[in-house]
Every structure is written in structure tokens, then in C-alpha cells.
C-alpha atoms as a PDB file:
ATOM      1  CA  UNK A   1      -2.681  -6.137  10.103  1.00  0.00           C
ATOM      2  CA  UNK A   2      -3.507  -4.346   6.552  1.00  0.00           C
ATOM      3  CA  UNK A   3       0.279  -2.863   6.508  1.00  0.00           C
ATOM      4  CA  UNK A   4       1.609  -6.720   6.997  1.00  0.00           C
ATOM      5  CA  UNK A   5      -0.843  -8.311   4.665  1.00  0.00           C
ATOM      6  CA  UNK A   6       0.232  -5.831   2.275  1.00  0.00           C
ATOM      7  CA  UNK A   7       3.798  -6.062   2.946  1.00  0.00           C
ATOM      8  CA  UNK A   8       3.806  -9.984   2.525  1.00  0.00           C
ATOM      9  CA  UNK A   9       2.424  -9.507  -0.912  1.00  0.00           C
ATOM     10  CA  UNK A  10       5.204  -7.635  -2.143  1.00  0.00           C
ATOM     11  CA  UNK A  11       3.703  -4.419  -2.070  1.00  0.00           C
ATOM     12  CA  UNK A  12       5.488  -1.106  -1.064  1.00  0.00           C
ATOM     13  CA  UNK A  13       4.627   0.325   2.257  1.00  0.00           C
ATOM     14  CA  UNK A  14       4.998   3.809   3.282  1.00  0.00           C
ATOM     15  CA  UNK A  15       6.365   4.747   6.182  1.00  0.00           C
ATOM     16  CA  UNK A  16       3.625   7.332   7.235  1.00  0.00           C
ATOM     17  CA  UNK A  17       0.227   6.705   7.109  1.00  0.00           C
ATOM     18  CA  UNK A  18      -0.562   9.557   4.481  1.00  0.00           C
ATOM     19  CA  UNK A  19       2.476   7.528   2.292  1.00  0.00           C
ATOM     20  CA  UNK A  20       0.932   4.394   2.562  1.00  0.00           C
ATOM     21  CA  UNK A  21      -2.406   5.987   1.563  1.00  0.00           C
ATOM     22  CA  UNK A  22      -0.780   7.636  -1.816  1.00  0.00           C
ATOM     23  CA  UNK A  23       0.843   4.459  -2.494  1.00  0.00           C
ATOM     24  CA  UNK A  24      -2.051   2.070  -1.677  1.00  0.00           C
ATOM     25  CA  UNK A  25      -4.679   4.631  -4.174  1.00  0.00           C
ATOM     26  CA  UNK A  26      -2.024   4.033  -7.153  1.00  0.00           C
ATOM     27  CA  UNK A  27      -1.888   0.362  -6.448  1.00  0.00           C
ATOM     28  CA  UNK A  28      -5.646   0.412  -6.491  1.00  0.00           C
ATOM     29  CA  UNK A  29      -5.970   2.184  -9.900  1.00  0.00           C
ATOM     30  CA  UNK A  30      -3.480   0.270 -11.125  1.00  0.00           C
ATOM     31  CA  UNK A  31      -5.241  -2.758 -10.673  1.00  0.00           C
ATOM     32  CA  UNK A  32      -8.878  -0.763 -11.392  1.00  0.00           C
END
């Protein structure tokens, strides 16, 4: 559900779960 929320928004998902960690904790500073 997180994955397609965050795919809907535009955002970049990885395909492994480690990937889509990484790219999640950039997003987040990014935004913090």
C-alpha cells in the first residue's frame, strides 16, 4: 500500500526492498 501511495505521487520506487529504503531515506532528508 506504502509502495503504491508512493508511486502515485511521483516518487521513485526501488525494486528491492533495501532500494526502496535508500531511496525513500534521501527523499526524507530531502524534504527534512
Amino acid at each position: 500500500a506504502k509502495k503504491q501511495a508512493l508511486e502515485t505521487a511521483g516518487v521513485k520506487v526501488g525494486k528491492t526492498p533495501s532500494e526502496t529504503a535508500a531511496l525513500a531515506r534521501k527523499l526524507y532528508e530531502q524534504l527534512h
